[in-house]
C-alpha atoms as a PDB file:
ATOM      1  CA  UNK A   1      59.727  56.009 118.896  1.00  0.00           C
ATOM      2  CA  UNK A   2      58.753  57.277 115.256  1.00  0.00           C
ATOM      3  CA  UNK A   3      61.002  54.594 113.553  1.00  0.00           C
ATOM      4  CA  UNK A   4      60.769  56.645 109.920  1.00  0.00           C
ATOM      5  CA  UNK A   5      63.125  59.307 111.168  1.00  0.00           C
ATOM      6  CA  UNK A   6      65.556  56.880 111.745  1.00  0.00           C
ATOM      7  CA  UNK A   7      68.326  55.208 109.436  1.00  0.00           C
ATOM      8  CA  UNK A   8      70.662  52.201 110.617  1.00  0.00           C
ATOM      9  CA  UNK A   9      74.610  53.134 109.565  1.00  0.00           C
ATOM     10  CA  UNK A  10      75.842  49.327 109.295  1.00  0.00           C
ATOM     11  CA  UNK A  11      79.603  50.845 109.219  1.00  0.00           C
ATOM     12  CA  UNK A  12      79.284  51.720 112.625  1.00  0.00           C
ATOM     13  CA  UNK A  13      79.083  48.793 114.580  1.00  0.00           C
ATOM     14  CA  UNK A  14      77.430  51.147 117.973  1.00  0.00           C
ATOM     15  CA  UNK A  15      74.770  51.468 115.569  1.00  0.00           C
ATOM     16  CA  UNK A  16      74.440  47.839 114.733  1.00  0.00           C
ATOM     17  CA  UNK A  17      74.619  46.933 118.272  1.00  0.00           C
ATOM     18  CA  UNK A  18      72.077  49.449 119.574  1.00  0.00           C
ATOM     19  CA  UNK A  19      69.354  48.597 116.859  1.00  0.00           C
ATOM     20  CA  UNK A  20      69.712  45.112 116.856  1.00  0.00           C
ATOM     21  CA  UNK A  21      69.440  45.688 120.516  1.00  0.00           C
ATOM     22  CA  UNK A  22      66.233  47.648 120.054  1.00  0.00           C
ATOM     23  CA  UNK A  23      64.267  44.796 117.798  1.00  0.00           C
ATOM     24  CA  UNK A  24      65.854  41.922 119.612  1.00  0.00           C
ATOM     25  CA  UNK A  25      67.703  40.303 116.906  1.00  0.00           C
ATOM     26  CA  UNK A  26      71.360  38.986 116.554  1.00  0.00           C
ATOM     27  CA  UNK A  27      73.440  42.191 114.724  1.00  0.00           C
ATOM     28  CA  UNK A  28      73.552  39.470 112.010  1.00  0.00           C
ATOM     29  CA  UNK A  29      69.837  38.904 111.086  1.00  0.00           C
ATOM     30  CA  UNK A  30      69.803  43.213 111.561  1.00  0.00           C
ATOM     31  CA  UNK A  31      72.384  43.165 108.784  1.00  0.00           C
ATOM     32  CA  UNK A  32      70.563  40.996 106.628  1.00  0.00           C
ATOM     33  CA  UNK A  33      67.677  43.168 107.255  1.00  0.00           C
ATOM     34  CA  UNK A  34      69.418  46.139 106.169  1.00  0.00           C
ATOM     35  CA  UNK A  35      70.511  43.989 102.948  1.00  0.00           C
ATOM     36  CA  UNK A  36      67.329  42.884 102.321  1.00  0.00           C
ATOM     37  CA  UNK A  37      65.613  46.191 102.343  1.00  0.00           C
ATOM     38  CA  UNK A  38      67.814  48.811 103.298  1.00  0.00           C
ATOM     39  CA  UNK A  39      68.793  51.259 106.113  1.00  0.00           C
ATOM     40  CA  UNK A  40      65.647  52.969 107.169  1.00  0.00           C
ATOM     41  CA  UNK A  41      64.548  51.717 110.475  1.00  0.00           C
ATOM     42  CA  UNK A  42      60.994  51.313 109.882  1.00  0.00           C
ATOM     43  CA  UNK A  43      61.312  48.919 106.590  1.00  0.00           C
ATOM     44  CA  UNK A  44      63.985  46.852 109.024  1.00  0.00           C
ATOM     45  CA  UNK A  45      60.873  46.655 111.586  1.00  0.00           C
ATOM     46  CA  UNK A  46      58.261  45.628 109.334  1.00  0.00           C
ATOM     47  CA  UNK A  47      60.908  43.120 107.448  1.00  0.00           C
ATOM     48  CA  UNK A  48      62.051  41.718 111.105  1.00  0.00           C
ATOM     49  CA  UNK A  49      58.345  41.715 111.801  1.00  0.00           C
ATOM     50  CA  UNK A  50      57.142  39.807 109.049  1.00  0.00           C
ATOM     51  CA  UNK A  51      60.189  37.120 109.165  1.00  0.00           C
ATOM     52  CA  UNK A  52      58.964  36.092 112.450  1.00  0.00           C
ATOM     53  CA  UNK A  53      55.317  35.924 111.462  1.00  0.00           C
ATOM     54  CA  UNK A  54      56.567  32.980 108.442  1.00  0.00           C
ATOM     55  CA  UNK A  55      56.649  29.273 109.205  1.00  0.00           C
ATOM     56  CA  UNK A  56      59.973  28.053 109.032  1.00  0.00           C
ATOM     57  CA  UNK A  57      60.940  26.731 105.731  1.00  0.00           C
ATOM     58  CA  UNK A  58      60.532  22.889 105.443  1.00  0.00           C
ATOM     59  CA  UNK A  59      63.876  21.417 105.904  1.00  0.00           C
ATOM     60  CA  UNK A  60      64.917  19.287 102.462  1.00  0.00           C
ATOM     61  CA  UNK A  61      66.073  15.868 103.264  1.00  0.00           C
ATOM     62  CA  UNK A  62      67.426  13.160 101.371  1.00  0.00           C
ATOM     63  CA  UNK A  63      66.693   9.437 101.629  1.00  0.00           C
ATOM     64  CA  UNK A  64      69.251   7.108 100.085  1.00  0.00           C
ATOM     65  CA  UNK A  65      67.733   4.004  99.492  1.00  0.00           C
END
């Protein structure tokens, strides 16, 4: 599927469920996607794609001595 024809409508939430369907991601993370970069589904692949590729972010913790 040519993914730059395509644009994600986030008010319709058949849209939301069939795309996050089609990258395998909770319609949440799609949204933030979409926030993050907008509605074209292409940028949302290659945004989605390069989230997974990151190391999760050290998690902060605090020591109370």
């Amino acid at each position: 599927m040519k993914l730059e024809k395509f644009f994600i409508d986030e008010k319709k939430p058949v849209h939301v469920t069939w795309w996050a369907q089609q990258f395998d991601v909770p319609e949440e993370v799609l949204l933030e996607a979409i926030a993050a970069v907008g509605n074209r589904a292409n940028a949302v692949r290659i945004y989605l794609d390069q989230r997974e590729q990151r190391p999760p972010a050290p998690s902060a913790s605090l020591s109370i001595t």
